[in-house]
N, C-alpha and C. Protein backbone atom coordinates (compact mmCIF):
# COMPACT_ATOMS: atom_id res chain seq x y z
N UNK A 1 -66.28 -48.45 -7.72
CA UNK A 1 -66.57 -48.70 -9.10
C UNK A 1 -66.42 -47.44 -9.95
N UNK A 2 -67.23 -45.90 -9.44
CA UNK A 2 -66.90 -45.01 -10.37
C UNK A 2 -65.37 -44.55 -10.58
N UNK A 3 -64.28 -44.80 -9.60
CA UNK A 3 -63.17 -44.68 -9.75
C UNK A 3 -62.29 -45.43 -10.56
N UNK A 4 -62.67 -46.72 -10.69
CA UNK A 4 -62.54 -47.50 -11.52
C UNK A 4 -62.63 -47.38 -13.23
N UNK A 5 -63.80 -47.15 -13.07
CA UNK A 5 -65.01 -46.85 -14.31
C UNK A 5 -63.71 -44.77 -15.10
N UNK A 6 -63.34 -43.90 -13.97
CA UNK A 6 -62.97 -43.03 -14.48
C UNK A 6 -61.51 -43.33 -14.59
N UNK A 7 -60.88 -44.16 -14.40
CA UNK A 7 -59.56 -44.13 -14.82
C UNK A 7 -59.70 -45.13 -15.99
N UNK A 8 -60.57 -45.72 -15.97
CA UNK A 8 -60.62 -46.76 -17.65
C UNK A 8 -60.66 -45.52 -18.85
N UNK A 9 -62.15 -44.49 -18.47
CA UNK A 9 -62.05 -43.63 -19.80
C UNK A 9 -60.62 -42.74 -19.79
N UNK A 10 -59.97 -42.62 -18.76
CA UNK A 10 -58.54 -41.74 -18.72
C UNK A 10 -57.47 -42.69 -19.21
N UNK A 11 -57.66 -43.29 -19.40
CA UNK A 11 -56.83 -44.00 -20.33
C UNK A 11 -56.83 -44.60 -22.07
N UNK A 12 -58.30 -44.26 -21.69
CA UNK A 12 -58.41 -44.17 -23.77
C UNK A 12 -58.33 -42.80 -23.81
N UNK A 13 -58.44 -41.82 -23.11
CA UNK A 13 -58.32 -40.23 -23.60
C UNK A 13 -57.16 -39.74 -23.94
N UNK A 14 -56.19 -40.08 -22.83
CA UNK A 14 -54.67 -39.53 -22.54
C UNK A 14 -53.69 -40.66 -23.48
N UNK A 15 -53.86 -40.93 -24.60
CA UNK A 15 -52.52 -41.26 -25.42
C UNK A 15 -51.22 -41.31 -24.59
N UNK A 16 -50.90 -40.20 -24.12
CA UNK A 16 -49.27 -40.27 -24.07
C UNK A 16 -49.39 -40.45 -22.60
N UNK A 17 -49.76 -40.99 -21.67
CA UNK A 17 -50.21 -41.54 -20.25
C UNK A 17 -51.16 -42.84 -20.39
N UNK A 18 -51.41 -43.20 -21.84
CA UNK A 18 -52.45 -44.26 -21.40
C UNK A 18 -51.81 -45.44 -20.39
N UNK A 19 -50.50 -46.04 -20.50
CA UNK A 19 -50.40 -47.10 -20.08
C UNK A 19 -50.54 -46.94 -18.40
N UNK A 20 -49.72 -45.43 -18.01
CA UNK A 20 -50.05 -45.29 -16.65
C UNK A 20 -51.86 -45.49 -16.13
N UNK A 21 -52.58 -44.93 -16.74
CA UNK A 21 -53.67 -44.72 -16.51
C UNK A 21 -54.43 -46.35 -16.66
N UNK A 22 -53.92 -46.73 -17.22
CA UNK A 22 -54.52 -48.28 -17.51
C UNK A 22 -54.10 -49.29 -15.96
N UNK A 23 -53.08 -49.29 -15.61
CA UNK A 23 -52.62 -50.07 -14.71
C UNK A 23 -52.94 -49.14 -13.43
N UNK A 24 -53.16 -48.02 -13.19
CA UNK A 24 -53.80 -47.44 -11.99
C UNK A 24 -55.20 -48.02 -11.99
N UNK A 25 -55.90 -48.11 -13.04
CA UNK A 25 -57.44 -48.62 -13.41
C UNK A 25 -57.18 -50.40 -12.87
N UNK A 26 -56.21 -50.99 -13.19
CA UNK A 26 -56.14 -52.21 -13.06
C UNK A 26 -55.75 -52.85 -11.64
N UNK A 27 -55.38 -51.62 -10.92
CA UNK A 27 -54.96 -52.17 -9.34
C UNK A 27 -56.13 -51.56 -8.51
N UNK A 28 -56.58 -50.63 -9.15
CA UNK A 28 -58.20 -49.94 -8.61
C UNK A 28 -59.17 -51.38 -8.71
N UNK A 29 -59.41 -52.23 -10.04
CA UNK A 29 -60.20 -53.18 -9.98
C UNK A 29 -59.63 -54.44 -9.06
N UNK A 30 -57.79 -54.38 -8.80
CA UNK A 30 -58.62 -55.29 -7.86
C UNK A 30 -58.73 -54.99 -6.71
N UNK A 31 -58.07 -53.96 -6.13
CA UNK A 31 -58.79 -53.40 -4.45
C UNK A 31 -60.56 -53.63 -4.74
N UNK A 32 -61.24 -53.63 -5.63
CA UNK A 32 -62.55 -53.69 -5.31
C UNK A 32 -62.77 -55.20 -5.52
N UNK A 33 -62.62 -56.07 -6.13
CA UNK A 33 -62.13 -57.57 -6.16
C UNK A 33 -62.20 -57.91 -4.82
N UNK A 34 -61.02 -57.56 -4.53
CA UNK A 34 -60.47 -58.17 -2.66
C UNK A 34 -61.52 -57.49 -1.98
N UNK A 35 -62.02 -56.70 -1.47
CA UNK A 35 -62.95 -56.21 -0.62
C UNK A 35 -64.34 -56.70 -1.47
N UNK A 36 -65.13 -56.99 -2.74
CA UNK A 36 -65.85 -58.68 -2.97
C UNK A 36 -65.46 -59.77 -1.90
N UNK A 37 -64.24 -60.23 -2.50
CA UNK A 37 -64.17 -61.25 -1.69
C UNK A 37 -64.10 -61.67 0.13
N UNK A 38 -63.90 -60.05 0.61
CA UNK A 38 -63.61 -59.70 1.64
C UNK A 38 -65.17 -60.18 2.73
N UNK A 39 -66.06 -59.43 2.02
CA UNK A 39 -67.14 -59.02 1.78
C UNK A 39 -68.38 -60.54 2.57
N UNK A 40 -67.97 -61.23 1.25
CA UNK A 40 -68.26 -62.71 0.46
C UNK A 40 -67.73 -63.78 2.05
N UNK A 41 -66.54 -63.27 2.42
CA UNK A 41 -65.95 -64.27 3.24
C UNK A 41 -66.56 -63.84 4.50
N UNK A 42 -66.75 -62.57 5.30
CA UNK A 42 -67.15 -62.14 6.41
C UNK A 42 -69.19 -62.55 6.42
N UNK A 43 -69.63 -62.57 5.62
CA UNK A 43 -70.88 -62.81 5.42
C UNK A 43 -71.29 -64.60 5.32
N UNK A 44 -70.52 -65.37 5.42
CA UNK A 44 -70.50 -67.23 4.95
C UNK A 44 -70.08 -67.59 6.74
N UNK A 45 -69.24 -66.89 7.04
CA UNK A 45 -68.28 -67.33 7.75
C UNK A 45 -68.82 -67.55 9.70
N UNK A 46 -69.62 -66.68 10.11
CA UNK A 46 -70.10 -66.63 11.10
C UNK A 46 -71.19 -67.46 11.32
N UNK A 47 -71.91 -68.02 10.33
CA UNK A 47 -72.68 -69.15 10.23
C UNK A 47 -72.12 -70.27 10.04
N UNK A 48 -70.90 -70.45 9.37
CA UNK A 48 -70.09 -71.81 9.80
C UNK A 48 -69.73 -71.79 11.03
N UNK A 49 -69.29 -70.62 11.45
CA UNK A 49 -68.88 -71.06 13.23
C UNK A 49 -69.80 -71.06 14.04
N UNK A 50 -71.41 -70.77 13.86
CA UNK A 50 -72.57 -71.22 14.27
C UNK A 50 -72.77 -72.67 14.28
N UNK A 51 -72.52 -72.90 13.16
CA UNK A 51 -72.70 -74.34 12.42
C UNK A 51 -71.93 -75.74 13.26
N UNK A 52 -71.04 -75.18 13.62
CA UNK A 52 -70.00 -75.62 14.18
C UNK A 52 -69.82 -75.89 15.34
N UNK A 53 -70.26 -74.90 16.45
CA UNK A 53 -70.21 -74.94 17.83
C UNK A 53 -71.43 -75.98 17.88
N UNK A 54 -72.70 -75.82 17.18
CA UNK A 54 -73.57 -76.42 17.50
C UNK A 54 -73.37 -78.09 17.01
N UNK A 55 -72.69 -78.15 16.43
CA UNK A 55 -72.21 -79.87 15.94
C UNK A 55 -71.48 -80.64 17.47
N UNK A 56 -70.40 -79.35 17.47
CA UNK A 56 -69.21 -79.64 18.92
C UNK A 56 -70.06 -79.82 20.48
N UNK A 57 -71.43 -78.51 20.42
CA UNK A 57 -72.08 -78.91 21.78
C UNK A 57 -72.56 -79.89 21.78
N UNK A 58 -73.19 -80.65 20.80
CA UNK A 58 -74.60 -81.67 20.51
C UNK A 58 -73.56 -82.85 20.80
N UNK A 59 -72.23 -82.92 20.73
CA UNK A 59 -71.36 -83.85 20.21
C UNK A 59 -72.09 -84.91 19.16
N UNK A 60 -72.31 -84.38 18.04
CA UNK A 60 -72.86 -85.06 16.98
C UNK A 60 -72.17 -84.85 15.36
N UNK A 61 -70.96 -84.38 16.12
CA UNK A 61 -70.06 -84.22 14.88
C UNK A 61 -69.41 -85.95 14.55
N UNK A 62 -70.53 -86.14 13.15
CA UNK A 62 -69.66 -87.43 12.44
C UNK A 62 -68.65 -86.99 11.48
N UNK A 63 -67.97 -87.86 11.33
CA UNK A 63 -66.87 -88.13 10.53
C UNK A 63 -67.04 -87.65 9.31
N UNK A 64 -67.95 -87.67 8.36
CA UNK A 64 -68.61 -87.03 7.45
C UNK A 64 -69.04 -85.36 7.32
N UNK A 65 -69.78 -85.16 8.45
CA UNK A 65 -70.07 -83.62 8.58
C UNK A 65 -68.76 -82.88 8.40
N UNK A 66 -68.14 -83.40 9.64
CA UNK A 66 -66.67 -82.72 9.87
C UNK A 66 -65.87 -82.68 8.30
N UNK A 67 -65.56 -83.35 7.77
CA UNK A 67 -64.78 -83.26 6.24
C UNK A 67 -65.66 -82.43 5.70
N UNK A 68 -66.91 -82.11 5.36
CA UNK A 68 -67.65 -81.50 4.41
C UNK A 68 -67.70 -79.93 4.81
N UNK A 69 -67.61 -79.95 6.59
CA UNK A 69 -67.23 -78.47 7.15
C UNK A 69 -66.32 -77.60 6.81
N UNK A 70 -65.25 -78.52 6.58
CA UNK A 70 -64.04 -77.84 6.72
C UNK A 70 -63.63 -77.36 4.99
C-alpha cells in the first residue's frame, strides 16, 4: 500500500513523468488487488475441501448440496 500510496503523490509532483508515474501506481494497485484476492481465495478454500470430504465420507452428498458446493 505505501508503495502504492508513493507513486500516486509522484505523479501529481513530476509533471513531465506524470503519466509514467501514474501507470507504475496503477499496476502497483493491482499486484496488491491479486494478492487480496489471492489471500481471500486461500483462506475460503480449505474449508470447502473440509466441507467436502466430509459430505463424500458420510455419502450424504444430495443433489442439492453438491450444486450449491460447487
Amino acid at each position: 500500500y505505501i508503495r502504492t500510496l508513493y507513486l500516486g503523490i509522484q505523479s501529481r509532483r513530476q509533471r513531465e513523468h506524470q503519466r509514467r508515474w501514474y501507470w507504475a501506481m496503477m499496476f502497483e494497485y493491482a499486484d496488491v488487488n491479486m494478492l487480496r484476492l489471492l489471500e481471500t481465495f486461500l483462506e475460503s478454500a480449505p474449508q470447502l475441501v473440509l466441507q467436502l470430504c466430509i459430505m463424500i465420507q458420510e455419502n450424504r452428498a444430495e443433489r442439492l448440496q453438491c450444486r450449491w458446493s460447487v
